[in-house]
PDB file of N, CA and C in Angstrom:
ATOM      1  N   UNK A   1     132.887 131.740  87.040  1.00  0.00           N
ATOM      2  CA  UNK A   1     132.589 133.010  87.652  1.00  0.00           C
ATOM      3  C   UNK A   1     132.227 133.993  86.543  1.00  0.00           C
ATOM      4  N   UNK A   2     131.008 134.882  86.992  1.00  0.00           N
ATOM      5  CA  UNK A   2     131.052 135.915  85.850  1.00  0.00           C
ATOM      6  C   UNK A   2     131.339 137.207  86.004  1.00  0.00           C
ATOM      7  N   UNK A   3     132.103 138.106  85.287  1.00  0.00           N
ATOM      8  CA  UNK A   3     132.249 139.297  85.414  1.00  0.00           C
ATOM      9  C   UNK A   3     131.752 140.457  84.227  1.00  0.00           C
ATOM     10  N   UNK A   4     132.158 141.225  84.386  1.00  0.00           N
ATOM     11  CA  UNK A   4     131.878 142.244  83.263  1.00  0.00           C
ATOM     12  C   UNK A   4     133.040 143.195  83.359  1.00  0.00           C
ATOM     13  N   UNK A   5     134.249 142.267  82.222  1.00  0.00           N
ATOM     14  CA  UNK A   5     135.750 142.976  82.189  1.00  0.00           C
ATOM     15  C   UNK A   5     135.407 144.150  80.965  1.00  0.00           C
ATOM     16  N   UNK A   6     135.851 145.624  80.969  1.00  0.00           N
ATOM     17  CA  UNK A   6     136.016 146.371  79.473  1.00  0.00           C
ATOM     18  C   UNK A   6     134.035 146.347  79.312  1.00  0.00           C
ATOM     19  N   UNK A   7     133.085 146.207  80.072  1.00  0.00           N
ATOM     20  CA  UNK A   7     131.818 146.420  79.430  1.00  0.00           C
ATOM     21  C   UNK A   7     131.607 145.352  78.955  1.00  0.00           C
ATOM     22  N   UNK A   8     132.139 143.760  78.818  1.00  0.00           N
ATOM     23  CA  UNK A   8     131.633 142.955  78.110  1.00  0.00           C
ATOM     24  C   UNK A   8     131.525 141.653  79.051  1.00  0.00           C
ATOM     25  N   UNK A   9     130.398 141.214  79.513  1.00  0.00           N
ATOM     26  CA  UNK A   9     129.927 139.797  79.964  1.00  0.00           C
ATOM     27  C   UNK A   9     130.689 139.036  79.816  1.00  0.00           C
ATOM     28  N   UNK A  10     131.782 138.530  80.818  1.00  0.00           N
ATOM     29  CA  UNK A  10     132.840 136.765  80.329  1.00  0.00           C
ATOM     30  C   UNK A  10     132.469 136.032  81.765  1.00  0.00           C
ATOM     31  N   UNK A  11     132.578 134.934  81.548  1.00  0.00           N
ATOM     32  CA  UNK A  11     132.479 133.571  82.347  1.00  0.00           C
ATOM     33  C   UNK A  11     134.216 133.418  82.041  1.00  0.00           C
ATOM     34  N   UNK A  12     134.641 133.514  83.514  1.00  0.00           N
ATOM     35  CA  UNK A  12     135.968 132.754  83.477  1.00  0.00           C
ATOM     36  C   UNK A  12     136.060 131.237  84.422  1.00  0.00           C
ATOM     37  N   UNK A  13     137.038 130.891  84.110  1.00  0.00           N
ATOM     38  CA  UNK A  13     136.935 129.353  84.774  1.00  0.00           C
ATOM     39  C   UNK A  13     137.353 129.703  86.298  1.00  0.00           C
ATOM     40  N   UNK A  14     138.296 130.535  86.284  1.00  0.00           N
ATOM     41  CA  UNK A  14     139.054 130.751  87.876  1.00  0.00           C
ATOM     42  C   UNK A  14     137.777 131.111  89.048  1.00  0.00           C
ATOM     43  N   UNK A  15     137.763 130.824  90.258  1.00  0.00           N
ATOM     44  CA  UNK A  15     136.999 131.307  90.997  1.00  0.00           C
ATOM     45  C   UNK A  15     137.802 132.321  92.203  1.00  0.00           C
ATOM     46  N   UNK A  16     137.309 133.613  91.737  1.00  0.00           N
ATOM     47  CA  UNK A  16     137.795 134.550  92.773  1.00  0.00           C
ATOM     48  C   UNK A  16     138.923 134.730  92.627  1.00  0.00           C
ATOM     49  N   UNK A  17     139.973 135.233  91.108  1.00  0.00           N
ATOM     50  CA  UNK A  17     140.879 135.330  91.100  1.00  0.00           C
ATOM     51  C   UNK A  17     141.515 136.870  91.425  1.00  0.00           C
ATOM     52  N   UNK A  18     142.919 136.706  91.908  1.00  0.00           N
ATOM     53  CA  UNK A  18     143.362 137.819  92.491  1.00  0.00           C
ATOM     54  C   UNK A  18     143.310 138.929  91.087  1.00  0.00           C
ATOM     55  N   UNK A  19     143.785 140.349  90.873  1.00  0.00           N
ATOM     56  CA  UNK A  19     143.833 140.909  90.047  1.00  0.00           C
ATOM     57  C   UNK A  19     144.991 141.257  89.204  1.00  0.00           C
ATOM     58  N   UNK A  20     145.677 140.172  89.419  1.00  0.00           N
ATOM     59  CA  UNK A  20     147.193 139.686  88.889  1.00  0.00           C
ATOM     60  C   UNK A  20     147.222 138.648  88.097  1.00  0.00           C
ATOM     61  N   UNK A  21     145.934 137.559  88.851  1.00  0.00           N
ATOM     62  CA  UNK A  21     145.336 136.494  88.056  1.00  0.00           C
ATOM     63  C   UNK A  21     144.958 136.685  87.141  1.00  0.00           C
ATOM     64  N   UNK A  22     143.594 137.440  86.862  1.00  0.00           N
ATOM     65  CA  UNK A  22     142.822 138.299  86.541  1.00  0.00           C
ATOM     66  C   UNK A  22     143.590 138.971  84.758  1.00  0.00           C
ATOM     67  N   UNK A  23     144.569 139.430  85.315  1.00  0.00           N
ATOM     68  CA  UNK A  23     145.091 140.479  84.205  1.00  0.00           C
ATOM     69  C   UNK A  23     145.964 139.323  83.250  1.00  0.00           C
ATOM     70  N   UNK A  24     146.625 138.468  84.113  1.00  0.00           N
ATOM     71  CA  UNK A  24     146.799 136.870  83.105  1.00  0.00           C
ATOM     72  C   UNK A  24     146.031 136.433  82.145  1.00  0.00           C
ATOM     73  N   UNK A  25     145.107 136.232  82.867  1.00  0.00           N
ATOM     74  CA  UNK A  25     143.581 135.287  82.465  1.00  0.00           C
ATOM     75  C   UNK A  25     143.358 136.514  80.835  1.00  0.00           C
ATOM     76  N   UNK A  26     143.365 137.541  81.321  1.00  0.00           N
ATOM     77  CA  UNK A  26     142.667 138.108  80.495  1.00  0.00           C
ATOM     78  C   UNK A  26     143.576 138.511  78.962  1.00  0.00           C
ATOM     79  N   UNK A  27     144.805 138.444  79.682  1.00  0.00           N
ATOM     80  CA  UNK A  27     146.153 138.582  78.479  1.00  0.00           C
ATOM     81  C   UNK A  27     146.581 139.853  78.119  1.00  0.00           C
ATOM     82  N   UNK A  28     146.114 140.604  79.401  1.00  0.00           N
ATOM     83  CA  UNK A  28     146.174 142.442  79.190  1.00  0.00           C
ATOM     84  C   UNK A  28     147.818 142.226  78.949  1.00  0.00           C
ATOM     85  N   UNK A  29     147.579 143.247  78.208  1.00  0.00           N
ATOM     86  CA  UNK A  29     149.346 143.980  77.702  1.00  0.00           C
ATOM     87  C   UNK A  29     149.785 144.822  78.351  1.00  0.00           C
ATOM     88  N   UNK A  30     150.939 145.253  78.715  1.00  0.00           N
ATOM     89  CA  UNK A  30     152.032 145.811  79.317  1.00  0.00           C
ATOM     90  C   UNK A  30     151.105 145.989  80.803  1.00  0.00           C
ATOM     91  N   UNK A  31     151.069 144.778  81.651  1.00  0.00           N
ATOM     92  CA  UNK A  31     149.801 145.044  82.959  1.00  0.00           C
ATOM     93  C   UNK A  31     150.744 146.294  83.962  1.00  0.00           C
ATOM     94  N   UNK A  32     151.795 146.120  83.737  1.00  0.00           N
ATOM     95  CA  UNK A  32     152.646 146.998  84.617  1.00  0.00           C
ATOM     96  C   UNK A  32     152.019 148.864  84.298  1.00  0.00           C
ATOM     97  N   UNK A  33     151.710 148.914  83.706  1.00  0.00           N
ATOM     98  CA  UNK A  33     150.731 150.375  83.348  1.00  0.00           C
ATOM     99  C   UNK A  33     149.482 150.510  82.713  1.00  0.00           C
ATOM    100  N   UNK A  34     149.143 149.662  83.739  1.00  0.00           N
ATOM    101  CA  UNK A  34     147.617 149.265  83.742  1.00  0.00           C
ATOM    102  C   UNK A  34     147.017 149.701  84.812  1.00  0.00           C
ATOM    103  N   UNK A  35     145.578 151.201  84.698  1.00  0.00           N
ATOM    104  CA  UNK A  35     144.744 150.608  85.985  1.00  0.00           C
ATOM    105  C   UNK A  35     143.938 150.023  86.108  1.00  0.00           C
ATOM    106  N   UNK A  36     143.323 149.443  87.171  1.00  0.00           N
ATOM    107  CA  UNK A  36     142.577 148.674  87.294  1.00  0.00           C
ATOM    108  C   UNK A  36     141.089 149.511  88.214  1.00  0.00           C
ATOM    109  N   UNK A  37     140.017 149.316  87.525  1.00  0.00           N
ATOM    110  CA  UNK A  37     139.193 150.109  88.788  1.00  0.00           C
ATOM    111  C   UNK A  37     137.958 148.170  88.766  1.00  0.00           C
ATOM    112  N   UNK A  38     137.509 148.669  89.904  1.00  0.00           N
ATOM    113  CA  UNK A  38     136.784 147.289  90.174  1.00  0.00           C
ATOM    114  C   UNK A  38     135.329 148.297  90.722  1.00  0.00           C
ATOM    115  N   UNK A  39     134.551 148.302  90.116  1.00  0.00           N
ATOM    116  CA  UNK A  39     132.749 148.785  90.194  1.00  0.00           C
ATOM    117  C   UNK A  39     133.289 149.862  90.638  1.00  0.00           C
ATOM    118  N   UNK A  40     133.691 151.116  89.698  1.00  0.00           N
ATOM    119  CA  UNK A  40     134.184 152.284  89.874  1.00  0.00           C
ATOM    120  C   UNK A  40     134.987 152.265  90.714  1.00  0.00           C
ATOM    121  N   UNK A  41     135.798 151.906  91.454  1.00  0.00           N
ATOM    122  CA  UNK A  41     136.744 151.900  92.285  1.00  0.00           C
ATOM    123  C   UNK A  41     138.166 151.725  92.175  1.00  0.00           C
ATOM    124  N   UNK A  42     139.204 152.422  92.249  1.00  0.00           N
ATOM    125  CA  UNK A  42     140.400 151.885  91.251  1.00  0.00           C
ATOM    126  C   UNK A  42     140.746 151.562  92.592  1.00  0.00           C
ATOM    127  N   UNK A  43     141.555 150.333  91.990  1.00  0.00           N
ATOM    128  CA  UNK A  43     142.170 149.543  92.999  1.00  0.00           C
ATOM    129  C   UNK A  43     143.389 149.749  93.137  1.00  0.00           C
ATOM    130  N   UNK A  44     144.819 149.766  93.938  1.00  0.00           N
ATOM    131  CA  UNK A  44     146.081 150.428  94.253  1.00  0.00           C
ATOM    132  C   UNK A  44     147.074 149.067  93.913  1.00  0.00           C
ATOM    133  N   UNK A  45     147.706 149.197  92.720  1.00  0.00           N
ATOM    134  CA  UNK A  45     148.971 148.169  91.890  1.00  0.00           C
ATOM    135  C   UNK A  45     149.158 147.946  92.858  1.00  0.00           C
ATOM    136  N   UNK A  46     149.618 147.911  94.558  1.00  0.00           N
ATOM    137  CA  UNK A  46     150.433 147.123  94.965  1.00  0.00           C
ATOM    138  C   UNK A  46     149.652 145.998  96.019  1.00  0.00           C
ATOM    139  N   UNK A  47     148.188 146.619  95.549  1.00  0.00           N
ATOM    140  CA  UNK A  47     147.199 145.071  96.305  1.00  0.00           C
ATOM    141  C   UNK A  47     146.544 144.234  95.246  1.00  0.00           C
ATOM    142  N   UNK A  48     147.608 144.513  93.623  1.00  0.00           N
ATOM    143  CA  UNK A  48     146.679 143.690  92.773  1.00  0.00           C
ATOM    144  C   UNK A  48     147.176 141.786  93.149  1.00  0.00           C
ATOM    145  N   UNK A  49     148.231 141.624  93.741  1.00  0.00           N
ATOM    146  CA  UNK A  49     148.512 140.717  93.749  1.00  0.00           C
ATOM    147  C   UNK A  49     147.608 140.103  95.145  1.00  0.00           C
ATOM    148  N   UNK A  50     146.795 141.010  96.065  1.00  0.00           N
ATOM    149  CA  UNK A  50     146.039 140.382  97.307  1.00  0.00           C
ATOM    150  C   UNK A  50     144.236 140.187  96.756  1.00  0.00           C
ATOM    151  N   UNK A  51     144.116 141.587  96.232  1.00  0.00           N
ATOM    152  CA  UNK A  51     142.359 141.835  96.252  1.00  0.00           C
ATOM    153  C   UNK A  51     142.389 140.649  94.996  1.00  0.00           C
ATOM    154  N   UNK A  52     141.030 140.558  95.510  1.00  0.00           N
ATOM    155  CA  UNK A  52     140.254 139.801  94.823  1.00  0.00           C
ATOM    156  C   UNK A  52     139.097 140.016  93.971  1.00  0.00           C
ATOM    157  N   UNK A  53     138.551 139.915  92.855  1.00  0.00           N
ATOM    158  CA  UNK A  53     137.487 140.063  92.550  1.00  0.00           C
ATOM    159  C   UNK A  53     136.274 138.663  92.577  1.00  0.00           C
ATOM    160  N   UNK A  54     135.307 139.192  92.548  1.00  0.00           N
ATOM    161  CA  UNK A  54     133.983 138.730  93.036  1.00  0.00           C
ATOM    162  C   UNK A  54     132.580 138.680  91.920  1.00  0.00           C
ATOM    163  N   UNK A  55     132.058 136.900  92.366  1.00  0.00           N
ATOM    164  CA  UNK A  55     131.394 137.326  90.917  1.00  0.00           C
ATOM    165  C   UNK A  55     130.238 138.302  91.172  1.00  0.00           C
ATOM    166  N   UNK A  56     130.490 138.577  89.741  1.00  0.00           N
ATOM    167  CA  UNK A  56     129.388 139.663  89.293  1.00  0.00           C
ATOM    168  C   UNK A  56     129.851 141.052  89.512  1.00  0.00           C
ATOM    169  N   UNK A  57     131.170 141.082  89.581  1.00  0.00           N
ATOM    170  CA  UNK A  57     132.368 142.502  89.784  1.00  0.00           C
ATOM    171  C   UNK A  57     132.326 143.165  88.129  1.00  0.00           C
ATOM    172  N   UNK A  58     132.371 144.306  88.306  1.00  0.00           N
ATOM    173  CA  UNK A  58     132.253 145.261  86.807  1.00  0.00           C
ATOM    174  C   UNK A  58     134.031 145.350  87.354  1.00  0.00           C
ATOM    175  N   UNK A  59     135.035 144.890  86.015  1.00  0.00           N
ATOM    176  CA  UNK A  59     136.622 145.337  86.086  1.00  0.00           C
ATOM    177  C   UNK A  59     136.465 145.980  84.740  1.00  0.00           C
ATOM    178  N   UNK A  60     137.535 146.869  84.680  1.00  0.00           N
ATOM    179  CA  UNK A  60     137.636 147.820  83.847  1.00  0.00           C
ATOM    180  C   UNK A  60     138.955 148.103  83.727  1.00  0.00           C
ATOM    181  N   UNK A  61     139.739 147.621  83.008  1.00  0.00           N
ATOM    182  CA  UNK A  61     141.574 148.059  82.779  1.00  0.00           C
ATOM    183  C   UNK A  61     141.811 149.107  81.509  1.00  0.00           C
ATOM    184  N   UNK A  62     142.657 150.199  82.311  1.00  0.00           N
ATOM    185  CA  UNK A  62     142.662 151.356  81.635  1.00  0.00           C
ATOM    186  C   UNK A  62     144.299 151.828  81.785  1.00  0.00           C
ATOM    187  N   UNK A  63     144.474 152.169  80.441  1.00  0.00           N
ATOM    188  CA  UNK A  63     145.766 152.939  80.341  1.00  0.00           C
ATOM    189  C   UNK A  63     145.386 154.393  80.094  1.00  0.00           C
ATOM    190  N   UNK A  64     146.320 155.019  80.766  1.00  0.00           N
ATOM    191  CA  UNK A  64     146.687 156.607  80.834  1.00  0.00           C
ATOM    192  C   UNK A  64     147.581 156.919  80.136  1.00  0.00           C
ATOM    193  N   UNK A  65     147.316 157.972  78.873  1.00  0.00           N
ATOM    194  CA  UNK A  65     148.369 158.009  77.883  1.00  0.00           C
ATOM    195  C   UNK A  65     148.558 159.382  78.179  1.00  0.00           C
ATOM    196  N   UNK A  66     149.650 159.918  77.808  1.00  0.00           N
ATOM    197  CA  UNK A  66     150.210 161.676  77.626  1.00  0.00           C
ATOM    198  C   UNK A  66     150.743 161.766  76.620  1.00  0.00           C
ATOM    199  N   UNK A  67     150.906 163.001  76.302  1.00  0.00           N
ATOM    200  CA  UNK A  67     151.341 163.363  75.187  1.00  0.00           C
ATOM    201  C   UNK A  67     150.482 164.499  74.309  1.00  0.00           C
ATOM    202  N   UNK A  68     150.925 164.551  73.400  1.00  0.00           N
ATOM    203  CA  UNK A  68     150.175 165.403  72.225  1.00  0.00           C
ATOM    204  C   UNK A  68     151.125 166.852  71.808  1.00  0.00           C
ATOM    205  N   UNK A  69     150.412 167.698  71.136  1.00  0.00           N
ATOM    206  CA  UNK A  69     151.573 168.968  70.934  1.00  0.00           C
ATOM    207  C   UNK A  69     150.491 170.839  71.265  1.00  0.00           C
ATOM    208  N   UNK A  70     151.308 171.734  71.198  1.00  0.00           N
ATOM    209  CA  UNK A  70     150.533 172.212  71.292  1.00  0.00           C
ATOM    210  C   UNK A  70     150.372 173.393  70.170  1.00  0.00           C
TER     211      UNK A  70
END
């Protein structure tokens, strides 16, 4: 299947893996504060374990950081 995870073209072996799969496959770190948007669309943590992605899906995993001083 091909996608375009982070802006970059991968062929994964899985076909149509969930976005739990997905975040395995891919070896994301701390996935628990991770979002996920799928072709601009952020998808909701508690259907990453149902939705699916699709080939030729743009995924994009993004952390939200805070902080700083003023």
């Amino acid at each position: 299947m091909n996608l375009k995870v982070n802006g970059v073209e991968k062929t994964i072996a899985a076909s149509s893996p969930t976005i739990s799969e997905l975040l395995v496959l891919e070896k994301v770190e701390m996935p628990e504060y991770v979002s996920v948007q799928i072709n601009g669309a952020f998808a909701q943590s508690k259907d990453f374990g149902t939705s699916r992605v699709a080939e030729n899906d743009e995924v994009d995993f993004l952390y939200f950081m805070g902080g700083g001083s003023r």
